[in-house]
Protein backbone atom coordinates (compact mmCIF):
# COMPACT_ATOMS: atom_id res chain seq x y z
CA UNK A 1 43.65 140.00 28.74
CA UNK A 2 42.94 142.29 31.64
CA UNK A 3 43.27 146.03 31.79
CA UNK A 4 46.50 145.51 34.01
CA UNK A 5 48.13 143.88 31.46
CA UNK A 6 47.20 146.09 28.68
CA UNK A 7 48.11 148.85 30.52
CA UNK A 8 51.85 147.88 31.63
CA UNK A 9 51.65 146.78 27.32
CA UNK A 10 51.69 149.77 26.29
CA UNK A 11 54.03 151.32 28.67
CA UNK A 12 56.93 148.45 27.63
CA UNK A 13 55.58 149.59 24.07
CA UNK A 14 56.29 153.32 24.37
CA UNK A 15 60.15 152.79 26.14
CA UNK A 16 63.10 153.11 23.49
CA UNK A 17 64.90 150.41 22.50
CA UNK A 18 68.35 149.34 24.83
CA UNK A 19 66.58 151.42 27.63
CA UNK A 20 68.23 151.29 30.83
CA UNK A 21 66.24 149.79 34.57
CA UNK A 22 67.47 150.12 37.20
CA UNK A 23 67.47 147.97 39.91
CA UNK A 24 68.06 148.56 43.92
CA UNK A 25 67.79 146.53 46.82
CA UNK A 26 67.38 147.45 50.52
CA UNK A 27 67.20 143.87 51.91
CA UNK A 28 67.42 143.07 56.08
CA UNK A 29 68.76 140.25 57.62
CA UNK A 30 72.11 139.70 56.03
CA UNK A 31 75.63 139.20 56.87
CA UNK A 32 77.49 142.14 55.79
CA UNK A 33 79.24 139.47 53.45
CA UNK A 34 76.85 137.87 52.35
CA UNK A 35 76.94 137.16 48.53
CA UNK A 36 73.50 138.05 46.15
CA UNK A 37 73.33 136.49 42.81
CA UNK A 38 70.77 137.86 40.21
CA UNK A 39 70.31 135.67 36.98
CA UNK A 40 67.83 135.48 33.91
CA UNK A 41 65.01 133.60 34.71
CA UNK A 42 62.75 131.58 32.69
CA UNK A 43 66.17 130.83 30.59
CA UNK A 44 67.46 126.95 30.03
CA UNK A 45 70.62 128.01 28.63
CA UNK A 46 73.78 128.28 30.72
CA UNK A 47 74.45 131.98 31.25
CA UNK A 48 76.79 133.81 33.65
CA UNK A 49 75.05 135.63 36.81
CA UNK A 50 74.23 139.70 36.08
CA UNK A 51 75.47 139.98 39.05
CA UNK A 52 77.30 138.54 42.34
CA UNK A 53 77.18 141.27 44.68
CA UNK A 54 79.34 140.79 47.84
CA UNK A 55 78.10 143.37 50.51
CA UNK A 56 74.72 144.22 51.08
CA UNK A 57 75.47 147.65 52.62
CA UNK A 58 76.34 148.44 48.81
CA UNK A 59 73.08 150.42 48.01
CA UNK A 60 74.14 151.29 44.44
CA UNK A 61 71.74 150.82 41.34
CA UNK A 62 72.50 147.85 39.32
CA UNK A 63 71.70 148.89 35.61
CA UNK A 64 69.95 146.57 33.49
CA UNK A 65 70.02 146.96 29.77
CA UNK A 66 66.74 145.88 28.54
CA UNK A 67 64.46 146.41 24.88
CA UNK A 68 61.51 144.27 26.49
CA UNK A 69 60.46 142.86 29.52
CA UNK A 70 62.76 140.25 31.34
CA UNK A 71 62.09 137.62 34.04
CA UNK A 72 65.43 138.53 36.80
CA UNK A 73 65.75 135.61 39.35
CA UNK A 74 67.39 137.00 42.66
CA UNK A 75 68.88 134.56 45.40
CA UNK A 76 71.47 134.22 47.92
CA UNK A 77 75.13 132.52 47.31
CA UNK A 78 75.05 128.87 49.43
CA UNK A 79 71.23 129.09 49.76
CA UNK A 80 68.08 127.57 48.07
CA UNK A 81 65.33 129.71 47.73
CA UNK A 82 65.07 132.70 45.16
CA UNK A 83 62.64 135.88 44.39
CA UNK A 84 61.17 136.75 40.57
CA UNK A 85 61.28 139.76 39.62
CA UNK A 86 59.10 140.58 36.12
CA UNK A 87 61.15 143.91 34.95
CA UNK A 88 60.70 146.35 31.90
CA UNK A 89 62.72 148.83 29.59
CA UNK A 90 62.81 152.42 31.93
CA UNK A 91 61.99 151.03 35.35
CA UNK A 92 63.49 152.23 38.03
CA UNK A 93 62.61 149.43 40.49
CA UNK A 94 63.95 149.09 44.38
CA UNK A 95 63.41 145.49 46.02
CA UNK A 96 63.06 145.83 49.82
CA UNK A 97 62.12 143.27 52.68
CA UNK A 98 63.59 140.71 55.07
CA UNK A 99 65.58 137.94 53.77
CA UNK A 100 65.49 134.95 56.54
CA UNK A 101 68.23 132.46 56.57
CA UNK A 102 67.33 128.78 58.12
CA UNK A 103 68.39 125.20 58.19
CA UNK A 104 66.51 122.81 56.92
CA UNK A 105 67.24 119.43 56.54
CA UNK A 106 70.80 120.04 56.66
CA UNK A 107 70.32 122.84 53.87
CA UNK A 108 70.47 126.23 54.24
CA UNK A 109 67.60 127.83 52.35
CA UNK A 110 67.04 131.69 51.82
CA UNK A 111 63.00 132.84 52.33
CA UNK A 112 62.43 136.05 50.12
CA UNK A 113 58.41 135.68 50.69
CA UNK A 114 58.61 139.69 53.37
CA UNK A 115 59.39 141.59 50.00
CA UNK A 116 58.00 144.60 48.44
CA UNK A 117 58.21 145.73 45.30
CA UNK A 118 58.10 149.20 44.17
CA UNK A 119 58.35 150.75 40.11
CA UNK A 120 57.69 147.03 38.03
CA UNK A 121 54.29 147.66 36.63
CA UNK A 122 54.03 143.74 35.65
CA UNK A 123 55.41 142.41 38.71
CA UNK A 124 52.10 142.40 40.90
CA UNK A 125 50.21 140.51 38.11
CA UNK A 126 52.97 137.84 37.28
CA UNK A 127 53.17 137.14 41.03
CA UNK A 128 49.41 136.34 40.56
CA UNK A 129 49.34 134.11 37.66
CA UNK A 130 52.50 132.07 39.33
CA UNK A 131 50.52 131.59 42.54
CA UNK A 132 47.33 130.64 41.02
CA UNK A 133 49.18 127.86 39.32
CA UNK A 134 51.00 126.64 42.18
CA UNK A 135 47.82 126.72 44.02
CA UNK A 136 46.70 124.48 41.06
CA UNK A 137 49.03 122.57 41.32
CA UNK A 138 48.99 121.72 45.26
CA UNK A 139 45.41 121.30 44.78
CA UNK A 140 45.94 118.20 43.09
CA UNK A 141 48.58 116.92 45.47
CA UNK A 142 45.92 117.58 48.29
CA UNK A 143 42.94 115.76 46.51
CA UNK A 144 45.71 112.34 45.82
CA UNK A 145 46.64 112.65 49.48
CA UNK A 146 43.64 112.99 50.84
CA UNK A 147 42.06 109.73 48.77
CA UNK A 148 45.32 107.64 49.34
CA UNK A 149 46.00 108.73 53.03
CA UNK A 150 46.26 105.03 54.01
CA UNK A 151 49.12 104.70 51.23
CA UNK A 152 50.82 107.24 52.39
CA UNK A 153 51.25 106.21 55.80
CA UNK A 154 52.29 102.80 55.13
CA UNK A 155 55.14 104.23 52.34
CA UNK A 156 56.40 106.28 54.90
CA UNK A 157 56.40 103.43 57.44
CA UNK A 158 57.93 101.90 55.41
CA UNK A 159 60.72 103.88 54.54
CA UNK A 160 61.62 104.50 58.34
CA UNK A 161 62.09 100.81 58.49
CA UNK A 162 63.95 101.03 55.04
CA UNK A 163 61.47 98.11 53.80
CA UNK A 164 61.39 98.25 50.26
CA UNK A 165 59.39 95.28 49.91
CA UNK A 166 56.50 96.18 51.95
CA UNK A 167 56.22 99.21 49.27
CA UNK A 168 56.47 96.96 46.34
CA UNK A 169 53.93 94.55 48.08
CA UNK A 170 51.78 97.40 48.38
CA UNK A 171 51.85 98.48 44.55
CA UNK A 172 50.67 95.34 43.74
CA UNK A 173 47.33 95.38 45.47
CA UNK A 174 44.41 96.59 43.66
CA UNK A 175 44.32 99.71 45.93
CA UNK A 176 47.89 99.66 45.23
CA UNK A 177 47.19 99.48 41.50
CA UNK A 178 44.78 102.40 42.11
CA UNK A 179 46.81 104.87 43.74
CA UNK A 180 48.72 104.20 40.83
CA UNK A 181 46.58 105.06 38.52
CA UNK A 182 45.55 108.12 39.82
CA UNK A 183 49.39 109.65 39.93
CA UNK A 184 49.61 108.82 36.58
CA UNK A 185 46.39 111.06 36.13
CA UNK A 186 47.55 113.62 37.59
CA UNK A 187 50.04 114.00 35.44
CA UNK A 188 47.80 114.97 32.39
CA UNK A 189 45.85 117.23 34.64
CA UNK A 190 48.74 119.63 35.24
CA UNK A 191 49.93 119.65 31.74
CA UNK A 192 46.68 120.44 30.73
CA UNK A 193 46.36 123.43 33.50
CA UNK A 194 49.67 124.83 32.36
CA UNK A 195 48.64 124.66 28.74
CA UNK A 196 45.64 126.63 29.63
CA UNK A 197 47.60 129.24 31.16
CA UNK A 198 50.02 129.58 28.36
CA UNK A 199 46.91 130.23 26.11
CA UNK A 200 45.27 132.33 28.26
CA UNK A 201 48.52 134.81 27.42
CA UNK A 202 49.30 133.36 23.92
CA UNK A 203 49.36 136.65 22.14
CA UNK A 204 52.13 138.62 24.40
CA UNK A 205 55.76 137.45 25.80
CA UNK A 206 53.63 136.29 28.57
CA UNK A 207 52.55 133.16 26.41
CA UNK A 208 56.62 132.09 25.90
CA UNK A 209 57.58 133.20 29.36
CA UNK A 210 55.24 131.06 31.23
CA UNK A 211 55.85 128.29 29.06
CA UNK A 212 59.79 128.56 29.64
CA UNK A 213 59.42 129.12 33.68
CA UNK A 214 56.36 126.16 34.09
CA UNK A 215 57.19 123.97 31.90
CA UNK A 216 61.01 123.97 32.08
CA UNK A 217 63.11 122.17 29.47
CA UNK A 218 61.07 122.00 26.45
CA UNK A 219 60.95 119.28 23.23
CA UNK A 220 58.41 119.25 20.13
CA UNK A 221 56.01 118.06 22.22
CA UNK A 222 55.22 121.47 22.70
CA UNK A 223 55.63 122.65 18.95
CA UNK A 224 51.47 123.06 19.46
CA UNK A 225 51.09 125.54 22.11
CA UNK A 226 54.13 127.64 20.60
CA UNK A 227 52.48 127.32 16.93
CA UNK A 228 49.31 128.92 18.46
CA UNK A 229 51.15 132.16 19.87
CA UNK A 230 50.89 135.29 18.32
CA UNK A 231 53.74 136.74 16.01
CA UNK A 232 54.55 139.33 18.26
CA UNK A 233 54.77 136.84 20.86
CA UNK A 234 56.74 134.46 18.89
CA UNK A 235 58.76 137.41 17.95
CA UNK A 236 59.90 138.13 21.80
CA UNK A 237 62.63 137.03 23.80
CA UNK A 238 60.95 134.29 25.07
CA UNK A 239 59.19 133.18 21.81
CA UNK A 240 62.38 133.09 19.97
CA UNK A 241 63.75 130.79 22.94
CA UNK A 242 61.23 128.30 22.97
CA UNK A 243 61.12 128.03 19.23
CA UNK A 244 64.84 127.35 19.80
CA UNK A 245 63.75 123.89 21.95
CA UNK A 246 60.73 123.32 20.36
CA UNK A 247 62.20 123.06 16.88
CA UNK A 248 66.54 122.40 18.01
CA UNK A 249 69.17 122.46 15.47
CA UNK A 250 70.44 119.03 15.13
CA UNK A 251 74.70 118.62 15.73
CA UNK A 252 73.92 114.92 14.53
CA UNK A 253 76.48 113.94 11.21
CA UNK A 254 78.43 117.23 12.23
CA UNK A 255 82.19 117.11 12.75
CA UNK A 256 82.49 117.68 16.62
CA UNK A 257 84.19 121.31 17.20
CA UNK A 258 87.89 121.68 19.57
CA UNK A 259 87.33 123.77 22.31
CA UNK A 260 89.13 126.10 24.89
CA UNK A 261 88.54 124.64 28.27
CA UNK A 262 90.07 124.94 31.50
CA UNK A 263 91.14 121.82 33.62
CA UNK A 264 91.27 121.05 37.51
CA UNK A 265 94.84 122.98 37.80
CA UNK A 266 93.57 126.02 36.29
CA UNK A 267 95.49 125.55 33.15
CA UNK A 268 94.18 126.11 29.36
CA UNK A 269 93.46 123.28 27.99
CA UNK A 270 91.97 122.26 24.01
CA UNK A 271 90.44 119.91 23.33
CA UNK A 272 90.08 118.25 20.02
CA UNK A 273 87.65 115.42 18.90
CA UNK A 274 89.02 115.22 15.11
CA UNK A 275 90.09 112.00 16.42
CA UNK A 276 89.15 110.05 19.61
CA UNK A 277 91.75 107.57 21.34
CA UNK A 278 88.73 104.58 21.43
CA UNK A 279 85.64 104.03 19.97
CA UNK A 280 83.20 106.17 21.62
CA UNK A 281 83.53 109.56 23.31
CA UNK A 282 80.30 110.79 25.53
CA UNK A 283 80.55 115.02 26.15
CA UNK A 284 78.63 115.46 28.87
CA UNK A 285 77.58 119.15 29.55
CA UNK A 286 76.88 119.53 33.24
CA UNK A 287 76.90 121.87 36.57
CA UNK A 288 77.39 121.25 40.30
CA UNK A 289 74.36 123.19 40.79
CA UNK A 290 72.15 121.05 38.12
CA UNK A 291 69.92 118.84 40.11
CA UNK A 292 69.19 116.58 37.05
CA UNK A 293 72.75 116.42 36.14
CA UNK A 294 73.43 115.02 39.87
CA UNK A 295 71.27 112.25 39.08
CA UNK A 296 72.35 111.63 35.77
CA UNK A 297 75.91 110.35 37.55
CA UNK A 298 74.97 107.43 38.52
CA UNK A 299 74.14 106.30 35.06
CA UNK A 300 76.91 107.64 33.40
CA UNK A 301 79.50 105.88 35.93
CA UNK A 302 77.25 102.34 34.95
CA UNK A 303 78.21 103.10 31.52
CA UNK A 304 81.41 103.72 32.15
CA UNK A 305 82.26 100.79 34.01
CA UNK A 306 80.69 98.62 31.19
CA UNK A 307 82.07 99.81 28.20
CA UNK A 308 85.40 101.64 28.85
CA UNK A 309 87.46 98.55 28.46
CA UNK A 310 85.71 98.40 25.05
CA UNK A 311 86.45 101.32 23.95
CA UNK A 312 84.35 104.08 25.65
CA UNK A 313 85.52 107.43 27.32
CA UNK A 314 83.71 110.03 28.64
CA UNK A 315 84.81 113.86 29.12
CA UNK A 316 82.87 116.30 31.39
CA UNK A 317 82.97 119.97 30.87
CA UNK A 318 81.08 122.17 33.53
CA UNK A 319 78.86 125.30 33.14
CA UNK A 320 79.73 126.16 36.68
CA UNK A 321 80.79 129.91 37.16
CA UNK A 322 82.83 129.21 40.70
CA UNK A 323 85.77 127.22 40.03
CA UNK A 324 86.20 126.41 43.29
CA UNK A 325 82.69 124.90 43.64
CA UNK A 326 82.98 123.30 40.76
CA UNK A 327 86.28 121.63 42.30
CA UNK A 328 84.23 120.94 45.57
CA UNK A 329 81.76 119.10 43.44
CA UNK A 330 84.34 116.90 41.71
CA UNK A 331 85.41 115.91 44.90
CA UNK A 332 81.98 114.71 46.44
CA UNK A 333 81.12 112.86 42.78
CA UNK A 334 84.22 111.25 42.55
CA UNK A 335 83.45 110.79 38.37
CA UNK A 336 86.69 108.64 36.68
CA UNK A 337 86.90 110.86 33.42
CA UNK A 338 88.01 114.27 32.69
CA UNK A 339 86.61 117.25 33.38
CA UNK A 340 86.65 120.34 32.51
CA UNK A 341 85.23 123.76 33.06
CA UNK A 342 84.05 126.07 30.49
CA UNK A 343 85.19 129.54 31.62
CA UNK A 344 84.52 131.37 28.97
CA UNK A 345 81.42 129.56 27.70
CA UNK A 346 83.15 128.98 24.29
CA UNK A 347 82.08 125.33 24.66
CA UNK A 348 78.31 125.70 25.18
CA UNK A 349 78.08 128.03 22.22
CA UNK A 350 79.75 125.89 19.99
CA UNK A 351 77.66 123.05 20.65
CA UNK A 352 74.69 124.71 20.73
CA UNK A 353 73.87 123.70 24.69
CA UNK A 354 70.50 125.06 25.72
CA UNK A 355 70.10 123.24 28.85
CA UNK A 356 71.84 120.78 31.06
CA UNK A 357 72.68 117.84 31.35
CA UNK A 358 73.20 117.97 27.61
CA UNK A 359 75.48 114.80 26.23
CA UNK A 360 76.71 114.11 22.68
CA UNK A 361 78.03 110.65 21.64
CA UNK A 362 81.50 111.37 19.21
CA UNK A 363 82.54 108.23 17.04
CA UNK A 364 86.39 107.64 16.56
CA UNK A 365 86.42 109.68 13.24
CA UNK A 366 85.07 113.05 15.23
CA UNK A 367 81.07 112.62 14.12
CA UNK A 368 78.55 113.58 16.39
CA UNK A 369 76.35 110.43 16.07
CA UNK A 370 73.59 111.42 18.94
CA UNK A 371 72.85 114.37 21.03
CA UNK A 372 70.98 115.30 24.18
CA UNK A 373 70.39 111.80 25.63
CA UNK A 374 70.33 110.23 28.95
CA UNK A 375 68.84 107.40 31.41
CA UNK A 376 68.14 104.61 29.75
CA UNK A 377 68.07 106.13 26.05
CA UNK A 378 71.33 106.66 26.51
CA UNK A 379 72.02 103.47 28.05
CA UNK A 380 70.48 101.68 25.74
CA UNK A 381 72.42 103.57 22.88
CA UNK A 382 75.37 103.00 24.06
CA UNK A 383 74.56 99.41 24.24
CA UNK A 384 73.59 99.16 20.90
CA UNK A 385 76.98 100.45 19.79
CA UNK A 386 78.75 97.98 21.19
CA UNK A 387 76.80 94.81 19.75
């Protein structure tokens, strides 16, 4: 570990416990109503904003109760694009730059890349170990590109002229084959980059962190780099979370939990899964903002339209925390089951929902009988039920 490091160490060491940061931003070119949004990052559970701050002329601190370091994630309401911020106990930290808003591709994206930093002793270094992996990372994509360039052009011909065949044709060639191949590669070469970079801070909250933000959603696949951490850093707030997906608590066998809910007129609503009406229930956890849980759709309508006449029903509740995007959403996904939004996350704790989409498959007598399956597993699952 570097003297940087070991240095900010043992300032986080010496702060009290529940010390308060402090946290100030002097950010140009906004809209006087524009909306800022500052979340935990590194964090696959569903958790309400710190903060949505309308008015950027409001130049008051936001406090920040902290008892170790925390990863904050800052962005802008209606825009992709976001700033990390690596915070400590006792930091009084101010966040200034320019914020440029664009269009692109029909989305409007937020660049945070003009800002400056001043009181997070860690910040400097994180922002280094997150670039040198990215620059990993783009490496590789170079290196593919640059061997297949002749692929590339023809899938992109291709595309324009919406020929799907000529890209299948193409896969089956040997260079085809090849190309391939070498995707496939490069898919063990970045898991074996990230691995060494989780190492390489094993024995702090670094170690856990980076996991959490690189690797995103974890399973027990990665039971091996968490086993090697440190205590202390399996102690932290991030080493405590990725034991959490590394080693889950099963709902399986469990009798599935009512909850308090809220439905698409704003009224309370409980429900109870005692008893189902058919066969099979699917809960599917989800947000308009999930990108994986916008693909997931798709699937879940398929199975729908299959097996509802059977016996099958499906009930959505959403982690969203604007009910009027979450309304917005339902409109554009047009989804034939219920949904629901969990306003006061009573839901997600009682079913133990660390990340999203999260599904759990309720038999008629109110068992859970499988959790945290999609795609084709859950396809196929579903299937099997019905046979």
């Amino acid at each position: 570990m570097n003297k940087t490091f070991l240095l900010a160490l043992v300032l986080t060491a010496s702060a009290q416990a529940q010390n308060n940061s402090s946290l100030s931003f002097d950010l140009k070119g906004l809209a006087p109503t524009d909306t800022l949004i500052l979340q935990w990052g590194a964090n696959n559970k569903s958790m309400n904003p710190l903060i949505g701050k309308k008015g950027i002329s409001d130049q008051s601190p936001f406090v920040i109760p902290l008892d170790e370091p925390r990863l904050l994630v800052l962005s802008l309401k209606g825009c992709q694009g976001n700033y990390e911020l690596l915070i400590s106990p006792g930091e009084d930290v101010v966040l200034n730059g320019r914020v440029k808003k664009e269009n692109e591709e029909k989305n409007l994206t937020a660049s945070f890349r003009r800002m400056h930093v001043k009181g997070a002793n860690m910040q400097e270094e994180y922002q280094g170990i997150i670039q040198a992996y990215q620059q990993h990372q783009d490496s590789i994509d170079i290196s593919v590109f640059n061997e297949y360039k002749d692929v590339y052009r023809l899938i992109e011909k291709a595309k324009a002229n919406n020929d799907e065949q000529a890209i299948a044709d193409m896969y089956q060639t040997l260079h085809g084959q090849s190309y391939i191949d070498r995707v496939v590669q490069t898919f063990q070469e970045r898991k074996d980059y990230l691995v060494q970079t989780v190492e390489r801070y094993g024995d702090t909250f670094l170690g856990p962190l980076l996991l959490l933000r690189l690797a995103g959603p974890l399973n027990k696949e990665w039971r091996p780099q968490y086993d090697k951490m440190s205590s202390s850093a399996q102690q932290s707030y991030y080493g405590k979370a990725v034991h959490d997906e590394v080693y889950p608590q099963t709902m399986i066998e469990e009798k599935a939990s009512s909850v308090s809910v809220t439905d698409t007129l704003g009224n309370e609503a409980i429900l109870c899964f005692n008893k189902i009406k058919g066969k099979y229930l699917i809960l599917d956890f989800w947000a308009s903002w999930c990108e994986p849980c916008r693909k997931e759709i798709p699937n879940l309508k398929r199975i729908y339209e299959r097996f509802h006449n059977k016996g099958l029903d499906i009930v959505g509740i959403s982690a969203d925390h604007d009910e009027e995007i979450w309304l917005d959403a339902l409109r554009e996904v047009k989804e034939p089951w219920s949904n629901y939004l969990d306003v006061n996350r009573q839901a997600i704790t009682e079913y133990k929902v660390m990340y999203i989409p999260s599904t759990f498959v309720i038999d008629q007598n109110g068992i859970i009988i499988a959790e945290k399956l999609r795609g084709k597993e859950l396809s196929d699952f579903i299937e099997n039920l019905f046979k």
